[in-house]
Protein backbone atom coordinates (compact mmCIF):
# COMPACT_ATOMS: atom_id res chain seq x y z
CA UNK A 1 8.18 11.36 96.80
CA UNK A 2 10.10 8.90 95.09
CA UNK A 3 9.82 6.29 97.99
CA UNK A 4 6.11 6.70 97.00
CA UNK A 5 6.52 6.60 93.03
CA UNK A 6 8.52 3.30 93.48
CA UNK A 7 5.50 2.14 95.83
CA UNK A 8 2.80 3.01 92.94
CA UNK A 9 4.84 1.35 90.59
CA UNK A 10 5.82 -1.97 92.18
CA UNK A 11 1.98 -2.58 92.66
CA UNK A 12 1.13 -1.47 89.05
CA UNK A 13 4.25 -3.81 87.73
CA UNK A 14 2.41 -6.83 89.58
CA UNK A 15 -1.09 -5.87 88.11
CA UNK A 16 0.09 -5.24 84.77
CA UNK A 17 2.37 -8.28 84.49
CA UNK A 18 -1.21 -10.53 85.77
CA UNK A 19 -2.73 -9.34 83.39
CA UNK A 20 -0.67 -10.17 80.41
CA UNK A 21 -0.23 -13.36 82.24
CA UNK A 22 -4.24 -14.36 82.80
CA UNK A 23 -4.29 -13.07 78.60
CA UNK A 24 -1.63 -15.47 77.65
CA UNK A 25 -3.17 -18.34 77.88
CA UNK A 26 -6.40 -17.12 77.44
CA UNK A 27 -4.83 -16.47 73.44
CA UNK A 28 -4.18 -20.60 74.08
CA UNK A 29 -7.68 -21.04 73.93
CA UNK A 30 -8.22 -22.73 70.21
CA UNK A 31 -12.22 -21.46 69.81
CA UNK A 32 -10.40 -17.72 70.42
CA UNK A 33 -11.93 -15.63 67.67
CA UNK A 34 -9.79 -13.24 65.27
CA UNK A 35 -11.12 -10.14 66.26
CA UNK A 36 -10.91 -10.98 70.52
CA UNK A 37 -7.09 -12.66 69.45
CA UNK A 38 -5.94 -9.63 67.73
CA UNK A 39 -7.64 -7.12 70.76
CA UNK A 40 -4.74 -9.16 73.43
CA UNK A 41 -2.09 -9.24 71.28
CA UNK A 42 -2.66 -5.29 71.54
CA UNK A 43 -3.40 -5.29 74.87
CA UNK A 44 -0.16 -7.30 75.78
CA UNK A 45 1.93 -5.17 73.61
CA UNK A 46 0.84 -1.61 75.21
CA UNK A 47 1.27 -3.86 78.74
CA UNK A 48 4.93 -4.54 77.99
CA UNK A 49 5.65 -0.76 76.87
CA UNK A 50 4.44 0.43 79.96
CA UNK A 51 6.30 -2.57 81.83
CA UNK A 52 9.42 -0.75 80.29
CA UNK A 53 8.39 3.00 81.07
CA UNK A 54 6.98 2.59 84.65
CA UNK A 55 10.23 0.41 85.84
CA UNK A 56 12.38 3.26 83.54
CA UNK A 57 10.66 5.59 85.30
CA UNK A 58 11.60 4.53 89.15
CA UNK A 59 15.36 3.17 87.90
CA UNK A 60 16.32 6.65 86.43
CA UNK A 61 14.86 8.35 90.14
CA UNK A 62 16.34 6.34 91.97
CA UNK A 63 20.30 6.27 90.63
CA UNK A 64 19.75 9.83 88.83
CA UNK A 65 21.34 8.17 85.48
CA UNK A 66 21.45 9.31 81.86
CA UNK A 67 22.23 5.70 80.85
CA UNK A 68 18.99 4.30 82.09
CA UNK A 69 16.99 6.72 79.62
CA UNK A 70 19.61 6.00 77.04
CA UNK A 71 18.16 2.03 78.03
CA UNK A 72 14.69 2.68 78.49
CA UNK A 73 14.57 4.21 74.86
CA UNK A 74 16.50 1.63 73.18
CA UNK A 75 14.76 -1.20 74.02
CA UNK A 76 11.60 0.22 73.35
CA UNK A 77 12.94 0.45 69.94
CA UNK A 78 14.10 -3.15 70.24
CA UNK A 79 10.75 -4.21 70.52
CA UNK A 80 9.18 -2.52 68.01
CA UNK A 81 11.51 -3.59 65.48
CA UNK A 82 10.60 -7.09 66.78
CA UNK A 83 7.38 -6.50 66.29
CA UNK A 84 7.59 -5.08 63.09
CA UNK A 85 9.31 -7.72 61.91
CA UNK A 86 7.62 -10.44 62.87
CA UNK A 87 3.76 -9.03 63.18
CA UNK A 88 4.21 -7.63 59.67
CA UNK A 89 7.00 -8.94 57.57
CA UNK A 90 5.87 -12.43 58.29
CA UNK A 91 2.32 -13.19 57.39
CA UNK A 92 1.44 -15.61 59.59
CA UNK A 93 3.86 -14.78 62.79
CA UNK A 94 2.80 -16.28 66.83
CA UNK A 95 1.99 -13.29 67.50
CA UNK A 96 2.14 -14.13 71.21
CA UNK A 97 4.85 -15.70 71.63
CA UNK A 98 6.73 -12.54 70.12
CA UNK A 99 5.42 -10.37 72.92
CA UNK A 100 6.62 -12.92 75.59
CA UNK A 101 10.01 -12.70 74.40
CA UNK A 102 9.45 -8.71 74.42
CA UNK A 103 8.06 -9.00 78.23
CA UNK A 104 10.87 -11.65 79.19
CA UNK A 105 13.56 -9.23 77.74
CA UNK A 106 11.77 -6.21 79.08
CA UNK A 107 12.40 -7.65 82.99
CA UNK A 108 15.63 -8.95 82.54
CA UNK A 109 16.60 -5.26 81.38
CA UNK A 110 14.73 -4.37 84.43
CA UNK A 111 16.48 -6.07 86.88
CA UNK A 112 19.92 -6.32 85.27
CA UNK A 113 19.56 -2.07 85.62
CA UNK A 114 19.03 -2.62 89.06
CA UNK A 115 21.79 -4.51 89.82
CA UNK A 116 24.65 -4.05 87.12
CA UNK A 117 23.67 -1.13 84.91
CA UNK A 118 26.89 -2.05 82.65
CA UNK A 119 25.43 -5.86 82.14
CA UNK A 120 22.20 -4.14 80.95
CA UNK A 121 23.46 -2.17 78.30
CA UNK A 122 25.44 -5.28 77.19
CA UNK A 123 22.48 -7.71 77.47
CA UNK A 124 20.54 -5.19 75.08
CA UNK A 125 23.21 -4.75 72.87
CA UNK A 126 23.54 -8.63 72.75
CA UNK A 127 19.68 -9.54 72.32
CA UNK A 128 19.82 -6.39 69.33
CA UNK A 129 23.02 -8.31 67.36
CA UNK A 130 21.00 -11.39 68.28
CA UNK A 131 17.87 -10.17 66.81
CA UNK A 132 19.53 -9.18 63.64
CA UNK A 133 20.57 -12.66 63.11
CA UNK A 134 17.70 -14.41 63.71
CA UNK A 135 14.65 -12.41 61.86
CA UNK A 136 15.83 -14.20 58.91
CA UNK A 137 15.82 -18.18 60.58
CA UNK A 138 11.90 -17.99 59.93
CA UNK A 139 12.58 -18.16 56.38
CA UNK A 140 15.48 -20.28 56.09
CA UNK A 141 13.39 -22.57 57.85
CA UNK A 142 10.60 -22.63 55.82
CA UNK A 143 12.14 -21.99 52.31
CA UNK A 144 15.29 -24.51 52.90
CA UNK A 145 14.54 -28.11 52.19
CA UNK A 146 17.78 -29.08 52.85
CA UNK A 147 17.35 -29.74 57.07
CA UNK A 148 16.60 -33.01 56.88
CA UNK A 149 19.81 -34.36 54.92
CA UNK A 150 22.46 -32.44 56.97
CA UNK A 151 22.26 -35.41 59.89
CA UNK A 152 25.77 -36.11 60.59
CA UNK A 153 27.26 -32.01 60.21
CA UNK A 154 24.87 -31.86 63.29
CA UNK A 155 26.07 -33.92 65.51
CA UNK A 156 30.20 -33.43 64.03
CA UNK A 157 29.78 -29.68 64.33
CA UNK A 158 27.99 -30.58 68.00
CA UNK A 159 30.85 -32.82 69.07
CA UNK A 160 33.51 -30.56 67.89
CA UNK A 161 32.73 -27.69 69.93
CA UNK A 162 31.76 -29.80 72.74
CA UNK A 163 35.45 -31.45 72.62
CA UNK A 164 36.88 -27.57 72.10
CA UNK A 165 35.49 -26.47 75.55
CA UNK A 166 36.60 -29.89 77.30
CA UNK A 167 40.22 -29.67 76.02
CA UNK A 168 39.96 -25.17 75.82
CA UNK A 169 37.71 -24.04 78.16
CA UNK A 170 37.99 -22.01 80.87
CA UNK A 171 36.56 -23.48 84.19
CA UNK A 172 34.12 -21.17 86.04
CA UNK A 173 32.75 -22.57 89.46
CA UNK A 174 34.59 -26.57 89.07
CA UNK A 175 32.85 -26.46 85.13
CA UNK A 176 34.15 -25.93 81.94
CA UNK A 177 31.43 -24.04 79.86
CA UNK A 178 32.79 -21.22 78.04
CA UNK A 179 35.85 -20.89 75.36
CA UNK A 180 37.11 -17.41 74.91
CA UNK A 181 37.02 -16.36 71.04
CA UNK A 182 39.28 -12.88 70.92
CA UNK A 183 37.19 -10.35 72.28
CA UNK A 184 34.03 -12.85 72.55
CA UNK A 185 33.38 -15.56 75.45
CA UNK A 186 31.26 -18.11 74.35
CA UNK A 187 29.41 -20.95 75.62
CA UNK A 188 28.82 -23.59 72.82
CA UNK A 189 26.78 -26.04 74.62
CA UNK A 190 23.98 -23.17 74.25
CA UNK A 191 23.67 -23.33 70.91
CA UNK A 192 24.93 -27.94 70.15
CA UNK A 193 21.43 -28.46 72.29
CA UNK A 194 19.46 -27.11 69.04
CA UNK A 195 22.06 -29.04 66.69
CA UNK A 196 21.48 -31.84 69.04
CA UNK A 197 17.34 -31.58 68.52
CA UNK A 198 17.88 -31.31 64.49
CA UNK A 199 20.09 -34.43 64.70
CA UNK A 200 17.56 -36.76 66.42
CA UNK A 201 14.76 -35.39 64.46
CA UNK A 202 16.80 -36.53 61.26
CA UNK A 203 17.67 -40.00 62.62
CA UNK A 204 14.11 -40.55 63.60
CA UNK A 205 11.68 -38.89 61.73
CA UNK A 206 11.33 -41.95 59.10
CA UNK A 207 12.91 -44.57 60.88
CA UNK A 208 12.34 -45.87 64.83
CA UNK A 209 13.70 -48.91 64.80
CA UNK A 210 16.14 -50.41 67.74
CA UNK A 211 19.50 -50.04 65.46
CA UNK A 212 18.78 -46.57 64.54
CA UNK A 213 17.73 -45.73 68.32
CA UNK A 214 20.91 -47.32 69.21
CA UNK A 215 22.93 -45.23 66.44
CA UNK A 216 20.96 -41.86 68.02
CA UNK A 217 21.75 -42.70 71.85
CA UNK A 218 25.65 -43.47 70.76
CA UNK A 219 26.08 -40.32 69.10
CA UNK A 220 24.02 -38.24 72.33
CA UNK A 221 25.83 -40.28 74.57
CA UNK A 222 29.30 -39.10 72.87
CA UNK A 223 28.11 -35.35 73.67
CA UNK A 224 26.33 -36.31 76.81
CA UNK A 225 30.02 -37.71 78.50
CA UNK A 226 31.96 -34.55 76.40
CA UNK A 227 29.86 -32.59 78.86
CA UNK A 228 30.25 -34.71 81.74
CA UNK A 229 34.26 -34.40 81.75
CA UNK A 230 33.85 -31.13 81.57
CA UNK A 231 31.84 -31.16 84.63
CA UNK A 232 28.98 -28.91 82.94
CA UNK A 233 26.12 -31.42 84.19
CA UNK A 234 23.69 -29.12 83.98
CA UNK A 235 23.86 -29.18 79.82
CA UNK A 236 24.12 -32.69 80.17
CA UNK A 237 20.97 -32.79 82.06
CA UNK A 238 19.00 -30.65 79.65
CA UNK A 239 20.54 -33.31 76.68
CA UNK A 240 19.70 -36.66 77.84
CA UNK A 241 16.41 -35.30 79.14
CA UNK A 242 15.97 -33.73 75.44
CA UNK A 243 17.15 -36.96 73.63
CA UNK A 244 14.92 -39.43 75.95
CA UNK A 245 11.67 -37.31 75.37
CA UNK A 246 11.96 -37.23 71.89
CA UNK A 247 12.95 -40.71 71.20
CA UNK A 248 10.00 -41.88 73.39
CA UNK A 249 7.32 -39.46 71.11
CA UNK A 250 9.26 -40.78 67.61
CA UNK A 251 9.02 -44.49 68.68
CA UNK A 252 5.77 -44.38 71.04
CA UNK A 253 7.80 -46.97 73.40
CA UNK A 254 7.61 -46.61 77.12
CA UNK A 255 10.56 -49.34 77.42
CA UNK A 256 12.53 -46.59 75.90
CA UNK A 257 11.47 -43.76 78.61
CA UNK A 258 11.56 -46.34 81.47
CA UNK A 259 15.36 -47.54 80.48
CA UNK A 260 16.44 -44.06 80.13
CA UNK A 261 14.82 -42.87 83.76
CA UNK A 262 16.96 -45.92 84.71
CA UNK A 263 20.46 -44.43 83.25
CA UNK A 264 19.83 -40.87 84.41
CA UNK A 265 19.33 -42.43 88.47
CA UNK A 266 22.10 -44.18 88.04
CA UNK A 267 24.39 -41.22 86.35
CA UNK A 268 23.42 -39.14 88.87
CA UNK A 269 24.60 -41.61 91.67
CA UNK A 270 27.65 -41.93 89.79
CA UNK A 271 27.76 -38.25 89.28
CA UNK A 272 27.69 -37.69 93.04
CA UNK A 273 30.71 -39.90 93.61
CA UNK A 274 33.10 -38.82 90.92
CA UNK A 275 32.62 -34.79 91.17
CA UNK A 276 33.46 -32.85 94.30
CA UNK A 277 31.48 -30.11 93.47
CA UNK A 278 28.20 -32.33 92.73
CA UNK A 279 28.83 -33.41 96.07
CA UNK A 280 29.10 -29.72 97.11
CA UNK A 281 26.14 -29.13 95.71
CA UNK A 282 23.99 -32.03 96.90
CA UNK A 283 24.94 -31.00 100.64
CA UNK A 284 23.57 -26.99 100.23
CA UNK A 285 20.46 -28.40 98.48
CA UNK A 286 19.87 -31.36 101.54
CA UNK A 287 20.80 -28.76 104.48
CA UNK A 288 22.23 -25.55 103.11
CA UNK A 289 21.90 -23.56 107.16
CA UNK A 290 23.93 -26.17 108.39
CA UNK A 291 26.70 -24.77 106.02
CA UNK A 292 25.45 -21.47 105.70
CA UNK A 293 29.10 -20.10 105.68
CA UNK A 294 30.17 -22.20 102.93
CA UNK A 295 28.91 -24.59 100.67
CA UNK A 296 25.17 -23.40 101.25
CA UNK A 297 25.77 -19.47 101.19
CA UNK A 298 24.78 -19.31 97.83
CA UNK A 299 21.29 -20.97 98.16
CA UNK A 300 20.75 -19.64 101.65
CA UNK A 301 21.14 -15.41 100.41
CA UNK A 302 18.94 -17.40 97.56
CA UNK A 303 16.26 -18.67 100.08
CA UNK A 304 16.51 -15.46 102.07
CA UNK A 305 15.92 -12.88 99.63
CA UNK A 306 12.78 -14.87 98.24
CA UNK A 307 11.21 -15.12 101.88
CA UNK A 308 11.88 -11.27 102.34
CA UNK A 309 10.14 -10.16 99.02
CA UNK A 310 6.97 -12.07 99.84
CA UNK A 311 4.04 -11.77 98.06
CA UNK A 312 4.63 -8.04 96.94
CA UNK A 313 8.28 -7.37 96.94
CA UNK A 314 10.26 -5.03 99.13
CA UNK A 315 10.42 -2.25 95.86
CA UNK A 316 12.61 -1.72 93.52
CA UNK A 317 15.99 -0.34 95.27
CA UNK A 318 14.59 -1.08 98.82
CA UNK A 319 16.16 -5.09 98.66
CA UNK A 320 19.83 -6.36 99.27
CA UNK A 321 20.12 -8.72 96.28
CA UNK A 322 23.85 -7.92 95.80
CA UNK A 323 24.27 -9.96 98.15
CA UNK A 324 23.27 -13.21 96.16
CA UNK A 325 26.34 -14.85 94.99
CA UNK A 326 26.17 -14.87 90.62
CA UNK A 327 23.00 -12.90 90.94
CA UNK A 328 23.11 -11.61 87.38
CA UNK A 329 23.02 -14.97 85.88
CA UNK A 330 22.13 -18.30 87.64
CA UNK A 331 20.03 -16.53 90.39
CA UNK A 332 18.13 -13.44 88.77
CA UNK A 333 14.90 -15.43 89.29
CA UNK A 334 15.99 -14.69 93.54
CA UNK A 335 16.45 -10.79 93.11
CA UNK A 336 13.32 -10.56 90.86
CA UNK A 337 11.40 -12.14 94.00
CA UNK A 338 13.22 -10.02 96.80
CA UNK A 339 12.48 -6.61 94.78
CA UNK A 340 9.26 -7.27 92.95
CA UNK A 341 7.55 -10.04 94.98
CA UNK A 342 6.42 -13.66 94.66
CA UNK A 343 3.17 -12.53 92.41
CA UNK A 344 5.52 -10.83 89.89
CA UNK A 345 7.91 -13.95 90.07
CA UNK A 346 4.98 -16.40 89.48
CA UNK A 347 3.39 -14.41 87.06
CA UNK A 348 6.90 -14.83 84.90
CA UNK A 349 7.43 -18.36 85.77
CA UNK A 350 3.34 -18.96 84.30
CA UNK A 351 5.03 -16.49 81.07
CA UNK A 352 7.54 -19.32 80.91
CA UNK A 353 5.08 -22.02 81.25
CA UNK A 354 2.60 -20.80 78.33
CA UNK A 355 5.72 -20.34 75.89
CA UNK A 356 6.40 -24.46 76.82
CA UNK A 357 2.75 -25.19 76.00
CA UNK A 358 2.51 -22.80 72.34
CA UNK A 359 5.57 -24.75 71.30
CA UNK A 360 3.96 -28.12 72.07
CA UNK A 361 0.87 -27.18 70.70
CA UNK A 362 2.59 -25.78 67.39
CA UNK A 363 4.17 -29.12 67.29
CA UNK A 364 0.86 -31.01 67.94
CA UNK A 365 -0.32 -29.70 64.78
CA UNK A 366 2.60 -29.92 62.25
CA UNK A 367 1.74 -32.89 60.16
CA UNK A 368 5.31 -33.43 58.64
CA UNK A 369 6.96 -35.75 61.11
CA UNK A 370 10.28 -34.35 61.20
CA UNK A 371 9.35 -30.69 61.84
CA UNK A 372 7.14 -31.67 64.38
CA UNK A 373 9.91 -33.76 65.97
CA UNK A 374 12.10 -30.29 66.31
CA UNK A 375 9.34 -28.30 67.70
CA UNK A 376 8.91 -31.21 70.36
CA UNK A 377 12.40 -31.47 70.84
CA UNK A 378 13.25 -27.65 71.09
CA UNK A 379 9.82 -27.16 73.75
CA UNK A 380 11.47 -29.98 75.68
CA UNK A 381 14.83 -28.25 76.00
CA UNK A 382 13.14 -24.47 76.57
CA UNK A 383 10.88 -26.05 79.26
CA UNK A 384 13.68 -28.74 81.56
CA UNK A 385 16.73 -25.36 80.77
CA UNK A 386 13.56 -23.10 82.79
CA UNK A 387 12.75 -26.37 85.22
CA UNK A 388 16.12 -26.83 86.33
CA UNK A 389 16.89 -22.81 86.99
CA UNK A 390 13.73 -22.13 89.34
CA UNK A 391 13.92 -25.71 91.04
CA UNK A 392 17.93 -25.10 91.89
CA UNK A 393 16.99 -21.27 93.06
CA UNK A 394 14.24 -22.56 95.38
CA UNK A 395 16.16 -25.88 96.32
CA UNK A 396 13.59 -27.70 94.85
CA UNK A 397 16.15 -29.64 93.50
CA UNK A 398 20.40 -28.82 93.24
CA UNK A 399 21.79 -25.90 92.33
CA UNK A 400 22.90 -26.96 88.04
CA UNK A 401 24.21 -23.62 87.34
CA UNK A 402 22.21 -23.10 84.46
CA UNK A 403 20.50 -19.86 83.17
CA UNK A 404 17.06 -18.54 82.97
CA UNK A 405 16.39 -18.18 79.02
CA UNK A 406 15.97 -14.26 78.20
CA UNK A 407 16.08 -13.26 81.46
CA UNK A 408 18.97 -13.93 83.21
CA UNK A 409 22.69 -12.07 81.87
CA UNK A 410 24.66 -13.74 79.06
CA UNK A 411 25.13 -13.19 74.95
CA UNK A 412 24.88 -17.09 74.40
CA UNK A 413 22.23 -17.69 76.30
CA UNK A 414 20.27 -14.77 74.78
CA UNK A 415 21.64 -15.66 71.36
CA UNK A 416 20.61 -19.10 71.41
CA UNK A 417 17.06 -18.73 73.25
CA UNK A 418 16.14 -16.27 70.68
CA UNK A 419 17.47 -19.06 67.54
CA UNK A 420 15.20 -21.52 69.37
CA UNK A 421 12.00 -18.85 69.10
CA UNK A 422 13.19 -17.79 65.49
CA UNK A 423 12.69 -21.57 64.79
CA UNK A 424 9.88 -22.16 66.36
CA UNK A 425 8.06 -18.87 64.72
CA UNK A 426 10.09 -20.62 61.39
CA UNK A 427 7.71 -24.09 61.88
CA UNK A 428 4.72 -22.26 62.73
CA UNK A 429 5.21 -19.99 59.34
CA UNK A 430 5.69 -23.25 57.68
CA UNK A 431 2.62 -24.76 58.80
CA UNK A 432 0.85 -22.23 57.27
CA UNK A 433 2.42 -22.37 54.00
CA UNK A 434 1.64 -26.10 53.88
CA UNK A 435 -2.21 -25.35 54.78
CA UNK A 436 -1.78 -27.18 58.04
CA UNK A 437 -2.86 -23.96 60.67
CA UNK A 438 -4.27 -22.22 57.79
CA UNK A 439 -6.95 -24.76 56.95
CA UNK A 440 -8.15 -24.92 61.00
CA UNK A 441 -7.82 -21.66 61.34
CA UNK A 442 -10.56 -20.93 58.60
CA UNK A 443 -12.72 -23.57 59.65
CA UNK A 444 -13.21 -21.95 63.12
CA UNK A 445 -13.40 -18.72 61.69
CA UNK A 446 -16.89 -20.23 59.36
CA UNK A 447 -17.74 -22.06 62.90
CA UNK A 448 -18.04 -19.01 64.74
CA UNK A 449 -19.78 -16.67 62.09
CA UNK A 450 -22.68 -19.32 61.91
CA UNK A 451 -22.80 -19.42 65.74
């Protein structure tokens, strides 16, 4: 009986989750009237409770557990408190992009359960504290007028902690990326890559010219190499990439783009020959059976639990993802695969990819230069931090040891991912204060009552 339960609900998981998918970016659409917006956002939201009752439902059979009620409960509260907050405290709230955080949270509960029941319960007390502090960032951000002149606290504070984890930090496969506080491990470069986006929106959102691109790339250099000696090239990836994208939109100069695309080849050649474990790395992403036993273990169980989940998954409980080295954190997007299948895995990765495109389009339509500079620059570091997780995963490109935002395990990763969406719902509420949205908004809304 419960072999069959888990059956029903694996194939209702990968329905439901297409569905929400196929309605998230159908709420993209701009001509998407009021009334047929407002009937998805519903639909989405009773999609993700069930999401979190149905895989509640075959956890709790399957390990007989108090705690997974306990889990099942609380984050259903979670989310409505979420939703409360931001569907009805704040006016004019994305409404979707709140319920893909909700559905993102909802499977990493799902499969942190599964695998580590104790890193569940911390990963939804951690995204709780973290919601706590960040219903009130939409505010700050649009009440505050202050952003723009705090240019250089950005990138001191950035530098600071950066140079605290290089000289501090505690090295965790050949990297230093996390400084122990008391009680409280933390990983600081989570939260400098949103100081680093504020900084180069304030050096560039009145002025472009060479010195003051030179000033910018000095200063992201500084934290770029901070990173680099301590061997956490992943960050370092996500900053340069962060930094070049932004300065190229601010300045509208491909000589810019082209001479950074130069730097990062030749860092990474460089990279290669100064750091053993790039090295490492680079030989289990070129051949990783020819080192199956070793270097390549990792993405081979990777690799082989993906090809065994196929299209549908194996079923909750019915996969070996244990197996996969750091499952928890650097290679949930593997066990989610194995267990629920490649449709369910997609269907999250196309989640991922219509959060990247709201915050671009938010920032397409922000008129005040600097704002729209931060909602670039923080859609540029949510989309290359979700690039560089599923391409190392699938060896699409090496392993960078870096985290799938609200999904995989970790309090600064969920702490600062959910900053960056407090933000970005912060610029969208502001864009409506300033008439921006609001203005287009009503115009469509005459548009389609005379059609």
């Amino acid at each position: 009986m419960i072999h069959l339960i888990t059956e029903i609900v694996r194939l209702l998981l990968i329905i439901m989750i297409a569905v929400y998918t196929y309605d998230s970016f159908k709420a993209l659409r701009s001509n998407t009237s009021e009334r047929v917006a407002n009937r998805l956002y519903r639909k989405q939201t009773t999609i993700v409770y069930l999401t979190v009752f149905c895989s509640g439902l075959v956890l709790y059979l399957h390990t007989n557990d108090q705690r997974v009620i306990a889990i099942t409960a609380a984050q259903s509260v979670l989310f409505a408190l979420a939703m409360l907050i931001y569907k009805q405290i704040y006016e004019y709230a994305n409404k979707p992009l709140i319920n893909n955080m909700c559905m993102l949270l909802a499977i990493s509960f799902l499969i942190l359960t599964r695998l580590r029941i104790d890193h569940a319960i911390r990963q939804l007390f951690m995204a709780a504290a973290a919601l706590l502090i960040t219903c009130v960032i939409p505010l700050l951000i649009e009440k505050l007028k202050l952003w723009k002149r705090l240019t250089y606290f950005y990138a001191v504070v950035g530098i600071l902690a950066l140079g605290a984890v290089a000289v501090l930090g505690r090295e965790t496969y050949g990297a230093k990326i996390n400084i122990k506080l008391g009680p409280v491990l933390l990983q600081p470069s989570e939260f400098v890559k949103i100081l680093l986006v504020f900084f180069i929106a304030c050096m560039l959102y009145q002025r472009t010219d060479l010195h003051q691109v030179v000033i910018t790339g000095i200063i992201t250099a500084i934290m770029i190499l901070i990173l680099v000696a301590s061997k956490d090239l992943g960050s370092a990836l996500i900053f340069f990439v962060t930094f070049l994208v932004m300065v190229y939109v601010a300045t509208q100069r491909p000589i810019y783009l082209l001479a950074g695309l130069s730097m990062m080849a030749a860092a990474s050649v460089a990279g290669y020959f100064l750091f053993s474990h790039v090295r490492t790395r680079v030989l289990a992403w070129k051949d990783p059976l020819a080192v199956v036993n070793d270097q390549g273990y990792q993405i081979c169980q990777s690799l082989f639990a993906i090809g065994t989940g196929g299209w549908f998954g194996s079923g909750l409980f019915q996969g070996m993802p244990q197996k996969i080295p750091v499952v928890t954190t650097d290679f949930v997007f593997s066990a989610i695969s194995e267990e629920l299948g490649a449709l369910f895995a997609l269907s999250m990765i196309f989640i991922c990819i219509s959060n990247f495109l709201m915050f671009f389009n938010i920032a397409m339509q922000i008129r005040d230069q600097f704002y729209k500079l931060i909602a670039l620059g923080l859609g540029t570091v949510y989309g290359i931090q979700v690039f560089t997780t599923l391409g190392g995963v699938t060896k699409f490109i090496p392993s960078t040891g870096v985290t799938l935002p609200l999904v995989s395990y970790g309090g600064s990763s969920i702490l600062s991912t959910m900053i960056l969406f407090a933000i970005i719902q912060g610029l969208y509420k502001r864009a409506f204060s300033e008439g921006d949205l609001h203005e287009k908004r009503q115009k469509r809304q005459k548009k389609q009552k005379r059609s």
